[in-house]
Protein backbone atom coordinates (compact mmCIF):
# COMPACT_ATOMS: atom_id res chain seq x y z
CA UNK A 1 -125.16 19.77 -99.98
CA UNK A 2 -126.12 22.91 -101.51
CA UNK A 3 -125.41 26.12 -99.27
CA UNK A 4 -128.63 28.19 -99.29
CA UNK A 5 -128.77 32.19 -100.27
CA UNK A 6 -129.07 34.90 -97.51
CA UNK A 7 -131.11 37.86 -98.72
CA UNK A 8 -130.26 40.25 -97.05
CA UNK A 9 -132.51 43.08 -96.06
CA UNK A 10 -131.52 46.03 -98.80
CA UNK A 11 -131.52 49.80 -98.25
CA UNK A 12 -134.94 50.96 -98.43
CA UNK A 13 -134.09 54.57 -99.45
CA UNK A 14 -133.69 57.82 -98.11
CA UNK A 15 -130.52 56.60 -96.05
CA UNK A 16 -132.97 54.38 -93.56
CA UNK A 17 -131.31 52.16 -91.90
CA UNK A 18 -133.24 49.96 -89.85
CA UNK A 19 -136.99 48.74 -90.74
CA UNK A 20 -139.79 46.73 -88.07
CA UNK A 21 -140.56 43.25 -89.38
CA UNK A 22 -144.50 43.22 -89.25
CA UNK A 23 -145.40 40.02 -90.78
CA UNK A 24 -143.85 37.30 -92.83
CA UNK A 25 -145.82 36.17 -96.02
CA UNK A 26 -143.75 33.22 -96.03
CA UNK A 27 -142.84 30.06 -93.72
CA UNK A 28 -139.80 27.28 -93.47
CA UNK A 29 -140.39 25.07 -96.16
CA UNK A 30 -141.86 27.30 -98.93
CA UNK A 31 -141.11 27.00 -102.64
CA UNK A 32 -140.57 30.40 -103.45
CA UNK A 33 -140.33 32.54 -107.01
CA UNK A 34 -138.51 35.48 -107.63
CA UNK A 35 -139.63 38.66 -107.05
CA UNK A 36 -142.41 36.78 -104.89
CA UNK A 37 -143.39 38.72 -101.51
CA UNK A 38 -141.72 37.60 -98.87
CA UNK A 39 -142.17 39.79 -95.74
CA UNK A 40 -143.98 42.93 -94.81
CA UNK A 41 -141.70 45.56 -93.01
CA UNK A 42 -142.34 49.23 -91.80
CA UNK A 43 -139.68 51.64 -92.17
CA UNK A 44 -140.02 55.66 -90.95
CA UNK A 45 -141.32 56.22 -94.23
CA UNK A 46 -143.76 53.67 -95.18
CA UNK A 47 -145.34 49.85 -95.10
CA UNK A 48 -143.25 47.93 -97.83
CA UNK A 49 -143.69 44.36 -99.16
CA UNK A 50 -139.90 43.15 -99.84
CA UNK A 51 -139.58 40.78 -102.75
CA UNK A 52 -137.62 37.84 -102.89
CA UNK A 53 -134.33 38.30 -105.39
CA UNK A 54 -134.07 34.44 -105.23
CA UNK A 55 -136.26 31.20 -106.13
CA UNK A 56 -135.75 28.26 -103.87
CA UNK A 57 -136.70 26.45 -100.71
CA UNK A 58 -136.89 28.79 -97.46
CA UNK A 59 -134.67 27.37 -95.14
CA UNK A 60 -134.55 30.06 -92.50
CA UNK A 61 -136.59 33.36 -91.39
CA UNK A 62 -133.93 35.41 -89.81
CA UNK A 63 -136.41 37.64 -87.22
CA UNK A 64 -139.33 37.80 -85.52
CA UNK A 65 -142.98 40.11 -86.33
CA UNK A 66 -142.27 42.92 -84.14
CA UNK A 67 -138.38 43.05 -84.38
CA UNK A 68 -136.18 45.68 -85.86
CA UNK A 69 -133.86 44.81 -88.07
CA UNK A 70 -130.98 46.59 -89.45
CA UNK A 71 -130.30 47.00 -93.13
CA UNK A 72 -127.50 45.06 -94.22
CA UNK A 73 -128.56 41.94 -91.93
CA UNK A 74 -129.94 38.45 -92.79
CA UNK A 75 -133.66 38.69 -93.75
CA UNK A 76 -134.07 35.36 -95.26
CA UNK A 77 -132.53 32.28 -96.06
CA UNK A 78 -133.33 30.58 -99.49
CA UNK A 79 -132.25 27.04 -100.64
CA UNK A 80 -131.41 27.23 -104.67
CA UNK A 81 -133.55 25.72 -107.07
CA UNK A 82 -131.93 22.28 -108.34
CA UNK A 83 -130.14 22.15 -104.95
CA UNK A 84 -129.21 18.81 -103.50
CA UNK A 85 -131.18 19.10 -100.08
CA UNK A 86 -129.53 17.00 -97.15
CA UNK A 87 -132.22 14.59 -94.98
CA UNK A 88 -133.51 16.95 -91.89
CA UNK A 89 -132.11 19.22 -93.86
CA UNK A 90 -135.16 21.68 -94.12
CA UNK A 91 -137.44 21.80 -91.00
CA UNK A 92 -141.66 21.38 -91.31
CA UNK A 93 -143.20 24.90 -90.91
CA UNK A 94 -144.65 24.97 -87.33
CA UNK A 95 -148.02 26.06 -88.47
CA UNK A 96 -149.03 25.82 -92.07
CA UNK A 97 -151.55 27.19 -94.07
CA UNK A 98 -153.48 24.61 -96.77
CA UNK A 99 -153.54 26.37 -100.26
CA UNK A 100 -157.47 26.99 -100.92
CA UNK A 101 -158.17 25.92 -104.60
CA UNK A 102 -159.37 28.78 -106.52
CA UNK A 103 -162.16 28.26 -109.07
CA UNK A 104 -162.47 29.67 -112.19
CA UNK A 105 -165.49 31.77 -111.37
CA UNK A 106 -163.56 33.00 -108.22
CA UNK A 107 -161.23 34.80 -110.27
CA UNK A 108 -162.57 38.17 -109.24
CA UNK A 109 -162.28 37.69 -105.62
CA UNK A 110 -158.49 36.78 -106.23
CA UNK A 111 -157.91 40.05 -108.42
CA UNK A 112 -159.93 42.19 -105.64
CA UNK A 113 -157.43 40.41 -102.80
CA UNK A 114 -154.37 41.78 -104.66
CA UNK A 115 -156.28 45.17 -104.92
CA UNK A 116 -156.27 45.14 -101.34
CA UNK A 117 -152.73 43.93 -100.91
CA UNK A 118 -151.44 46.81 -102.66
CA UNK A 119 -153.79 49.52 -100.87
CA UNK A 120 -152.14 48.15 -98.08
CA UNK A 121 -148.24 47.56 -98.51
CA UNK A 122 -147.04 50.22 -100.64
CA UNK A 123 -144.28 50.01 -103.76
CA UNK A 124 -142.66 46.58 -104.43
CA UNK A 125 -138.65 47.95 -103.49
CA UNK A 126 -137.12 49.36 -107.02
CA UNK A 127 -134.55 47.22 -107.77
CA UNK A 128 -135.86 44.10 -106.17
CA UNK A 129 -139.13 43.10 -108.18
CA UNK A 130 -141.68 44.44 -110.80
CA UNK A 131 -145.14 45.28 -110.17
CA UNK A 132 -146.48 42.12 -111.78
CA UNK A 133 -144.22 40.22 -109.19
CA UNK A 134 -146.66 41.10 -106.92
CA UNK A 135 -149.63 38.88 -107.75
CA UNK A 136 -151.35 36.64 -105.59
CA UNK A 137 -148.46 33.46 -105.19
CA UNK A 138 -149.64 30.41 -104.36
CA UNK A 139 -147.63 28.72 -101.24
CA UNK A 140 -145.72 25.56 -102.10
CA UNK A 141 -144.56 22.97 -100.24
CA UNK A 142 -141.07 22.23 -100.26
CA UNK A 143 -140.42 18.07 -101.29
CA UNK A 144 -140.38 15.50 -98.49
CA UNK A 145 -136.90 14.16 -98.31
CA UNK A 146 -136.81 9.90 -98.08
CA UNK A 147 -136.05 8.18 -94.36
CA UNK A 148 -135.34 11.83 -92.79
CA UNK A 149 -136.28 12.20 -89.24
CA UNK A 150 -137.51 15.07 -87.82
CA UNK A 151 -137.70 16.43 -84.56
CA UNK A 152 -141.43 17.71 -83.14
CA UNK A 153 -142.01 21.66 -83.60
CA UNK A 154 -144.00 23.06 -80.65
CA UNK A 155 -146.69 24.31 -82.37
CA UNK A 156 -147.32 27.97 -80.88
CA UNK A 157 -150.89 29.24 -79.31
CA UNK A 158 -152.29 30.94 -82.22
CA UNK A 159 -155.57 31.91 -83.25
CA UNK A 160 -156.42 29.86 -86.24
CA UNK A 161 -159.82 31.71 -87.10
CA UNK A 162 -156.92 34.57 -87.96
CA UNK A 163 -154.39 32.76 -90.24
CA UNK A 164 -157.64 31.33 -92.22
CA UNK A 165 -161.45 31.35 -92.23
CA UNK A 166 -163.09 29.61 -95.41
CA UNK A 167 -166.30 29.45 -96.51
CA UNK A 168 -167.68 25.87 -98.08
CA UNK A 169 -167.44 25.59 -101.39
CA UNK A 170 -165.77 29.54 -101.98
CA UNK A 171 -162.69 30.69 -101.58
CA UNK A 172 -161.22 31.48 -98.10
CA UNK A 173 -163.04 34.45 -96.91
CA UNK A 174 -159.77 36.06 -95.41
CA UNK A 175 -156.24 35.78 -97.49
CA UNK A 176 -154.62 38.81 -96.98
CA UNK A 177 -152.45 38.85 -93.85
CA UNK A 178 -153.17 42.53 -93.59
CA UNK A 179 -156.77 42.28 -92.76
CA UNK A 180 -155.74 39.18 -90.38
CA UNK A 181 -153.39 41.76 -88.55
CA UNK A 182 -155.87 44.70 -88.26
CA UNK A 183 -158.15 42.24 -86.88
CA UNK A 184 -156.20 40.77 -84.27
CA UNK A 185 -155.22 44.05 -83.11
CA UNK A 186 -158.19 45.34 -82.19
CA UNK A 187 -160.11 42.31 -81.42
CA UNK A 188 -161.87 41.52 -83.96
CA UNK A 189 -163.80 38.86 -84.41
CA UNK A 190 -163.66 37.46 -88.83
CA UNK A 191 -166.15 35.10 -88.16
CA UNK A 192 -168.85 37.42 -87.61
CA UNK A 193 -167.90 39.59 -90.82
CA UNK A 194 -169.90 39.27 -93.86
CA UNK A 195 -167.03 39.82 -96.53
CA UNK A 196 -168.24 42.49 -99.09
CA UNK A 197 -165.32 41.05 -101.78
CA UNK A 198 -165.92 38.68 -104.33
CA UNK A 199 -167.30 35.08 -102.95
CA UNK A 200 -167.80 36.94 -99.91
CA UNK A 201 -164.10 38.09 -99.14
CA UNK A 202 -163.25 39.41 -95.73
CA UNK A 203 -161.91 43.11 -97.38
CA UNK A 204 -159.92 45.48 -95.13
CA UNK A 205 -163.08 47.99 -95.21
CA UNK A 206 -165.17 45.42 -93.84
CA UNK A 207 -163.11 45.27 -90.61
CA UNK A 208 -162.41 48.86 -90.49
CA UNK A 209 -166.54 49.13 -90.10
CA UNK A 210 -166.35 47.09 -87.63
CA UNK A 211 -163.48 49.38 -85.44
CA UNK A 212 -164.86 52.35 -86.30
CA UNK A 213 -168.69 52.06 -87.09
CA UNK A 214 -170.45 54.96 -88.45
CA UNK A 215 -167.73 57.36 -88.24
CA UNK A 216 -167.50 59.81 -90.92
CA UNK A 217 -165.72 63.17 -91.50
CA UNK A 218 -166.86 65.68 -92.88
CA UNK A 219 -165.93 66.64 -96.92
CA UNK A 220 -164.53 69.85 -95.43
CA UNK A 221 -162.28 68.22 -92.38
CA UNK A 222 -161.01 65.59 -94.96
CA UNK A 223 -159.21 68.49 -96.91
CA UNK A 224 -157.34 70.17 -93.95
CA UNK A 225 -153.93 68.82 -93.87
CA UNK A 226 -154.16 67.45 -90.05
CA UNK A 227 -157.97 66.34 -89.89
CA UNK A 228 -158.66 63.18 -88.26
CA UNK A 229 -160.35 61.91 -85.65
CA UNK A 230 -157.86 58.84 -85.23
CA UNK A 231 -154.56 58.69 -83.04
CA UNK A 232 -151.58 56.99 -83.65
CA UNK A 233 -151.59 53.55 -82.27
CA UNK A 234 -149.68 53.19 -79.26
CA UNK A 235 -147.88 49.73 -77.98
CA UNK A 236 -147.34 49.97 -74.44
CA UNK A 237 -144.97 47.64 -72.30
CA UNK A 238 -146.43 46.30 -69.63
CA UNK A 239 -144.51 47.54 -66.80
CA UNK A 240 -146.09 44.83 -64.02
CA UNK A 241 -146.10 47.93 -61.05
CA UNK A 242 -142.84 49.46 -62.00
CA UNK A 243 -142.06 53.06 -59.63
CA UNK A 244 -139.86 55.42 -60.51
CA UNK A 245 -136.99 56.34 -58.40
CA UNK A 246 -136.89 59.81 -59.50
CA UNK A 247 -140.97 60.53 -58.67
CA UNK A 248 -141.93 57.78 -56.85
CA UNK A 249 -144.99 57.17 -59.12
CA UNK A 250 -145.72 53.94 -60.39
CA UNK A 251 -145.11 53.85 -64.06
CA UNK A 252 -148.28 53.07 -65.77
CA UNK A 253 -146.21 52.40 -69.15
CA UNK A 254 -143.10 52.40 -71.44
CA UNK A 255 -143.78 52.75 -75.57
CA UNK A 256 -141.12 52.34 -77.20
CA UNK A 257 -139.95 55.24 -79.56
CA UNK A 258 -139.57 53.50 -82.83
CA UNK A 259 -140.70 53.47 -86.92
CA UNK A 260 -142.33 56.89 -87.48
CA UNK A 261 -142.29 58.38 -84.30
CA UNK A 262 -138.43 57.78 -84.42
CA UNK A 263 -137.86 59.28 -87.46
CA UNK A 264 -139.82 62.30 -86.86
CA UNK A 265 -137.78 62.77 -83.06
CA UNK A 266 -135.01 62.68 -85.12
CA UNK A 267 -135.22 65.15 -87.73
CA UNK A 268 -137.15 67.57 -85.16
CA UNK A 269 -133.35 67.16 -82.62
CA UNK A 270 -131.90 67.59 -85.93
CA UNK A 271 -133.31 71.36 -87.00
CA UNK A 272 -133.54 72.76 -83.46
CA UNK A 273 -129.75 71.97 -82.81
CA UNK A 274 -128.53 72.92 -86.46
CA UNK A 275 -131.29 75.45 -86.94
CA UNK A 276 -131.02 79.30 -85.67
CA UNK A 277 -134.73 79.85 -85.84
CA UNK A 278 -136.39 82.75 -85.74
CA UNK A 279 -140.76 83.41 -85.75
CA UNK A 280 -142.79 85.76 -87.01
CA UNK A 281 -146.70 86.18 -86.98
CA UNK A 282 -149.31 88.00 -87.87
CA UNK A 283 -153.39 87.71 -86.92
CA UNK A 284 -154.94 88.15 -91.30
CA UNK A 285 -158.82 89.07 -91.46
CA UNK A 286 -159.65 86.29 -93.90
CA UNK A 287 -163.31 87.48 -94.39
CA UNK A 288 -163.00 88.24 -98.08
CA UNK A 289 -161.56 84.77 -98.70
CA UNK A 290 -164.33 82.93 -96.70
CA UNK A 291 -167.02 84.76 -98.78
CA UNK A 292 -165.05 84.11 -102.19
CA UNK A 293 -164.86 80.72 -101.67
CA UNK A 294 -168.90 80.39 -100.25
CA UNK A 295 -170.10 81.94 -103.31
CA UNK A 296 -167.69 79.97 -105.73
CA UNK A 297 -169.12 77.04 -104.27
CA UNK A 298 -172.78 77.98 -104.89
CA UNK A 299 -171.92 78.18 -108.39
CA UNK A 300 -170.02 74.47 -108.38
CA UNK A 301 -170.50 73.15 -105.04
CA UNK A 302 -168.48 70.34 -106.58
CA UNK A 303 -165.52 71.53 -108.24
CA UNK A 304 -164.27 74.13 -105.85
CA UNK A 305 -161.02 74.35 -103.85
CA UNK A 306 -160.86 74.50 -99.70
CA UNK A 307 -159.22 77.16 -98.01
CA UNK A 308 -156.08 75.50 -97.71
CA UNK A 309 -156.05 75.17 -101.84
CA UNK A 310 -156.01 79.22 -101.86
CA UNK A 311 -154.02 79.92 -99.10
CA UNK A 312 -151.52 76.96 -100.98
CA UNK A 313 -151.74 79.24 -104.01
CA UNK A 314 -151.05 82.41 -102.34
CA UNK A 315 -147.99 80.55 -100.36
CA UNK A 316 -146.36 79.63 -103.80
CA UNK A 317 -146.59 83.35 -105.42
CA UNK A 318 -144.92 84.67 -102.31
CA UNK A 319 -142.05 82.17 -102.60
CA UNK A 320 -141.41 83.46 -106.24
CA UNK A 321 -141.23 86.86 -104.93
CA UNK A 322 -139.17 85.40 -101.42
CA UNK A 323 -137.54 82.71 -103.23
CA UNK A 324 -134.91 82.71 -100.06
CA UNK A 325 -137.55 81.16 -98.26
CA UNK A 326 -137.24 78.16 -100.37
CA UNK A 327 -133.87 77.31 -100.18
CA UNK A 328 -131.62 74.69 -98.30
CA UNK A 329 -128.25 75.23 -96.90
CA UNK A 330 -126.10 72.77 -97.49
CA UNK A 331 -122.92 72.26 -95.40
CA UNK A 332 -118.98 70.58 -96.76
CA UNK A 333 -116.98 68.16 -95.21
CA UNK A 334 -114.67 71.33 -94.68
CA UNK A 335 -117.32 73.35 -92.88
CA UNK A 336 -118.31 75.63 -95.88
CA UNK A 337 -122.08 76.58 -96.28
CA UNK A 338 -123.48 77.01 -99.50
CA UNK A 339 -127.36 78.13 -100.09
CA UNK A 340 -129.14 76.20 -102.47
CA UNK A 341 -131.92 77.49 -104.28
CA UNK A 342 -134.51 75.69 -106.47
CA UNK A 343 -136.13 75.82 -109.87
CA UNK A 344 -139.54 75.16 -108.62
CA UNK A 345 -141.47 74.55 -105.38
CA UNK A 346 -142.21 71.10 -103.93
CA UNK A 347 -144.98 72.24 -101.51
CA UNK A 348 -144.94 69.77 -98.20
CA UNK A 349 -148.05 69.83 -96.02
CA UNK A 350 -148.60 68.43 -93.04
CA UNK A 351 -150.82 65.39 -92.24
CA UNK A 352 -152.05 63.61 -89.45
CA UNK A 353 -152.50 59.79 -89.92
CA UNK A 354 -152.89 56.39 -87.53
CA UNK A 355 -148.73 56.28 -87.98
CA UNK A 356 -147.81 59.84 -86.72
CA UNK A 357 -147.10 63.16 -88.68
CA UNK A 358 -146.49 62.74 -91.93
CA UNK A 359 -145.13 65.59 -94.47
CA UNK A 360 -145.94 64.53 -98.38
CA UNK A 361 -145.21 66.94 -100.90
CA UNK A 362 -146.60 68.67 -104.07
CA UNK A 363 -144.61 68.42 -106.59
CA UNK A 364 -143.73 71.41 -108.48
CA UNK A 365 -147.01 73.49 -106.69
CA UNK A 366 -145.87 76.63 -108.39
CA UNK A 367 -147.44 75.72 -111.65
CA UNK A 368 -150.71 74.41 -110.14
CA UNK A 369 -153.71 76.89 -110.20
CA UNK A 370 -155.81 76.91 -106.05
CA UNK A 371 -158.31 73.78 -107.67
CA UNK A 372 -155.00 71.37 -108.70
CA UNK A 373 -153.31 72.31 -105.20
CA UNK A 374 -156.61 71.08 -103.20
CA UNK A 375 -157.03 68.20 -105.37
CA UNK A 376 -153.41 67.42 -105.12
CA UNK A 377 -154.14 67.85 -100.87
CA UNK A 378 -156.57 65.96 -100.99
CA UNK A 379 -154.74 62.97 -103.28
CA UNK A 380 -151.56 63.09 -100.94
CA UNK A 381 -153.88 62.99 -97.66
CA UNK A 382 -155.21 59.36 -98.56
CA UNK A 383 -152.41 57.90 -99.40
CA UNK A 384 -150.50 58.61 -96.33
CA UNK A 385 -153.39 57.47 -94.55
CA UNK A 386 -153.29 54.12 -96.15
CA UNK A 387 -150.04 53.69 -96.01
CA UNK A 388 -148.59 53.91 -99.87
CA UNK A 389 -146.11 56.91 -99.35
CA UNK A 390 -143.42 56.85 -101.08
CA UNK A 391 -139.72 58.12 -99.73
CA UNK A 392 -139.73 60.59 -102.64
CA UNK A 393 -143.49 61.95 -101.54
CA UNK A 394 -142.36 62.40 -98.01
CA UNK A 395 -138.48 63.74 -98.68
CA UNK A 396 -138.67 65.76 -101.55
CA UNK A 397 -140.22 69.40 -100.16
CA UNK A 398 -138.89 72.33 -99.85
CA UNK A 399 -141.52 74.24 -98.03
CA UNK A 400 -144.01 73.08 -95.31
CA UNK A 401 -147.58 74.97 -94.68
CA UNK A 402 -149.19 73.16 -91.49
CA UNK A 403 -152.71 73.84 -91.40
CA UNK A 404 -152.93 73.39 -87.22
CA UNK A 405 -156.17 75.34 -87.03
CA UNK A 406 -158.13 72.01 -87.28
CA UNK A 407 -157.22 70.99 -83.87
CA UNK A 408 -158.86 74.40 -82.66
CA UNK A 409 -155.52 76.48 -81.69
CA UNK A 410 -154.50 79.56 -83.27
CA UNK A 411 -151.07 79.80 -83.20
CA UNK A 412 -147.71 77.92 -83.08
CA UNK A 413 -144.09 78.84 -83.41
CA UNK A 414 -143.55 75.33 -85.65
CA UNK A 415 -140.24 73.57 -85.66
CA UNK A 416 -138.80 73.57 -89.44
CA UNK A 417 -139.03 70.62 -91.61
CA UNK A 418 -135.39 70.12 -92.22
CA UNK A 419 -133.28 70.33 -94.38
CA UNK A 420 -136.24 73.20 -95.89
CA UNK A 421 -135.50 76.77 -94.30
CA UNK A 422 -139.31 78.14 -93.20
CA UNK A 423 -142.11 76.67 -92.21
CA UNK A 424 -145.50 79.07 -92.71
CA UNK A 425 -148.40 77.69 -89.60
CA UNK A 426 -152.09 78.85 -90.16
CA UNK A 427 -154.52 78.84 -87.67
CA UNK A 428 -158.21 78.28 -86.80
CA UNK A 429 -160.66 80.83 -88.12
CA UNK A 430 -162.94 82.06 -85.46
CA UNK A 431 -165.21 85.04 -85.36
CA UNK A 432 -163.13 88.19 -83.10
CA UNK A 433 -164.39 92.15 -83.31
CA UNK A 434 -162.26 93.82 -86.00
CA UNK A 435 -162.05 97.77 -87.26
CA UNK A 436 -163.41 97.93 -90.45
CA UNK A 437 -163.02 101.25 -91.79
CA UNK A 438 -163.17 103.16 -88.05
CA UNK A 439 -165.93 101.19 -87.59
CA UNK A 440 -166.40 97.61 -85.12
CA UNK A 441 -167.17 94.74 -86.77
CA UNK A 442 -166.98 90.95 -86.39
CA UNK A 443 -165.03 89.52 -88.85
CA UNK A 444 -163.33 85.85 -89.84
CA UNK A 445 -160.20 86.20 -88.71
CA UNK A 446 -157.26 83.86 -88.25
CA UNK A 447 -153.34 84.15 -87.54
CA UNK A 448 -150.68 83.30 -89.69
CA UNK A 449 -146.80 82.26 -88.15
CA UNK A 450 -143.60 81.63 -89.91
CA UNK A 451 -140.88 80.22 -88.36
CA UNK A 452 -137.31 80.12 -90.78
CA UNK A 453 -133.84 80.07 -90.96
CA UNK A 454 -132.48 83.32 -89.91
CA UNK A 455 -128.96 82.18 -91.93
CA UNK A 456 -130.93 82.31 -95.31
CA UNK A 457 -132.67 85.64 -95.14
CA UNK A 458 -133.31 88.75 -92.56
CA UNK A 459 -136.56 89.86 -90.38
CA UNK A 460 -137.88 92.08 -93.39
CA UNK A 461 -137.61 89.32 -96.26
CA UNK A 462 -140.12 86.92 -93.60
CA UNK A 463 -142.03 89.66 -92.93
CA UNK A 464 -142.46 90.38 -96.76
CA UNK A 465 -143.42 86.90 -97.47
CA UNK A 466 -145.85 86.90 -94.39
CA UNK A 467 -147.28 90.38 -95.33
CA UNK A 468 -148.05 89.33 -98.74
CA UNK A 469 -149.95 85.75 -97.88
CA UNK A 470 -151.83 88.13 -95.32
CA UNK A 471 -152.30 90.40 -97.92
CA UNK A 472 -153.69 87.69 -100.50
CA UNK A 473 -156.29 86.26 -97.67
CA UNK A 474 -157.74 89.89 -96.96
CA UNK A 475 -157.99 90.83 -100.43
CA UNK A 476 -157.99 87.08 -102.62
CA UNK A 477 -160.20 88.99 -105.46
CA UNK A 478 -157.38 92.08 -106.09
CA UNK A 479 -154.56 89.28 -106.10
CA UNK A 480 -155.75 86.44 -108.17
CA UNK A 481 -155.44 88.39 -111.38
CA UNK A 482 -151.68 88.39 -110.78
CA UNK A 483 -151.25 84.91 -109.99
């Protein structure tokens, strides 16, 4: 008998080590291609299909949805092509589900399901399949071997409305396990949806309406780096009237600390203990800038930046004229520092999405004008949201601006980003009485913080940048000629 392959699970980038197995898009017994899907996995970063390196018969699925598994460990086991297969050899799947037969004039709903596939998965792995690899794969069984005997599979309680629901005559309203996962995590019912795909496809939108009906921020919110009305998801334990002996209370919970919310622990322990922080602030009257932009937008109310996309633009001149700000310090395996300074300026911003903080940069921001920078905002903001970072979107800055002001506060000393060196906070702008030429007035005003790395640079070079981003809010029209 032929020994089967073990695939195992490959380094996802960035140095991650350890990814939670979310759903399988593959059972025992499958007749499997190369480069075909094979599981869905979430690592710190982002939602990732993992391809298949082999073709063959799968013979084992080495985890559970839920589980964390390390790099370097068995994902999958695959049977070889051609292989000689041993009677009882290969078990029957404990639940399978029937190929639907696609029609010719169904084609479209089968291109809009692997539209929806990839809004929701991310990048097929470099290295371990192609784009095209990605198509929708039709399962196979694997070959019924003669006088085998095989021993009864407890079939587990499942909801079989959520593996499939067809429609007579059409093609299965629901095929993307995706959809079938959103629903069953929040309840909802696919029988009751009206599928607004192709043949009337159950689309990941449609459900979506369903969790959150007639909810809709506003154009203005959707640009701000940490706008949304959604919280991350959170998977208590049940804890069955648990106390604790240090309080006494009954513990009402324990969520484990793990994919995102993990990473981001992490690298936050990480630049507080390596980190000698320092923060300074500043309240900015950002009047001028608010009236700029209004009547800018009178002119095109399509076409012209947010806020953020100026005050982005005003960040990346004052890191040419501070380029210590935007720097790393990078230490030898004999203890000797070096700081490393950049060519360019990979903007980070941060974003709030259903998965926890997320940082995705702008690549070289220093040669985008305020309207590239917003667009670029608002490009970046989506796809975090959905899902589709990449490692190199989310680990490639080299300065953060956190727009916190949408969540109403004005002012926070921010841990830094690290390995970057500053981190530059702006908060809400509210009406407060200002001097205005000896005179009391109210005016827009909001306050800007910088925390950084007090090894790269001294007080005054911080309070330089910080002075001139102040400078660039209270008087945008006498500084855009020089940017």
């Amino acid at each position: 008998m032929s020994e089967p392959k073990v695939f195992l699970l490959p380094d996802l980038g960035e140095g991650l080590t350890e990814a939670e197995l979310v759903n399988w898009l593959v059972s025992v017994g499958d007749e499997i291609r190369v480069d075909q899907p094979i599981a869905e996995v979430e690592t710190a970063k982002s939602m990732v299909e993992v391809p298949s390196p082999y073709a063959g018969t799968v013979t084992v699925l080495h985890g559970e949805p839920g589980q964390t598994l390390d790099v370097g460990k068995p994902l999958i086991s695959v049977l070889p092509v051609g292989s000689v297969v041993e009677p009882a050899s290969v078990v029957e799947p404990a639940s399978v589900v029937e190929p639907v037969e696609t029609k010719p004039a169904e084609t479209g709903a089968a291109e809009t399901y692997r539209e929806e596939e990839k809004a929701g998965s991310g990048n097929v792995l470099i290295g371990y399949g192609t784009p095209g690899g990605s198509g929708a794969a039709r399962r196979t069984r694997a070959p019924r071997t003669v006088a085998s005997v095989i021993e009864p599979v407890e079939i587990p309680d499942v909801d079989i409305s959520l593996l499939r629901t067809r429609v007579p005559g059409k093609l299965g309203a629901v095929i993307s396990p995706l959809v079938r996962r959103m629903a069953r995590e929040h309840g909802v019912d696919l029988g009751n949806i009206h599928g607004s795909g192709d043949s009337g496809l159950i689309m990941r939108r449609d459900v979506e309406a369903v969790i959150h009906p007639a909810v809709e921020a506003s154009p203005e919110a959707s640009v701000s780096a940490g706008s949304t009305t959604e919280r991350p998801v959170v998977e208590p334990v049940e804890t069955q009237g648990a106390v604790d002996s240090r309080t006494g209370l009954g513990i009402s919970s324990r969520t484990p600390v793990k994919g995102v919310r993990k990473a981001v622990a992490a690298n936050m322990s990480r630049s507080r203990a390596e980190i000698p922080e320092a923060t300074v602030w500043v309240d900015v009257d950002a009047t001028a800038l608010v009236e700029l932009r209004a009547g800018l937008k009178k002119s095109d109310p399509h076409n012209t930046p947010g806020l953020l996309g100026f005050i982005a633009r005003f960040v990346t001149a004052g890191l040419k004229r501070f380029p210590d700000l935007n720097t790393r310090i990078e230490t030898a395996a004999n203890g000797a520092q070096e700081i490393v300074g950049f060519a360019g300026i990979n903007l980070g911003f941060a974003a709030q999405t259903d998965r926890g903080l997320m940082v995705p940069s702008i690549r070289n921001a220093d040669k985008l004008s305020a309207r590239e920078l917003d667009a670029e905002i608002r490009r970046l903001t989506a796809v975090v949201r959905e899902g589709k970072a990449t490692p190199e979107q989310l680990g490639s800055g080299t300065f953060t601006l956190n727009n916190y002001g949408v969540f109403g506060v004005d002012g926070s000393a921010a841990i830094i980003n690290h390995p970057e060196v500053a981190i530059l906070g702006v908060g809400r702008i509210i009406d407060k009485p200002w001097v205005v030429a000896g005179d009391l007035a109210v005016r827009k005003v909001t306050e800007l913080t910088l925390t950084f790395d007090h090894r790269v640079c001294d007080g005054s070079t911080a309070a330089g940048f910080l002075r001139f981003v102040a400078d660039a809010i209270e008087n945008p029209a006498s500084v855009l000629a020089d940017i």
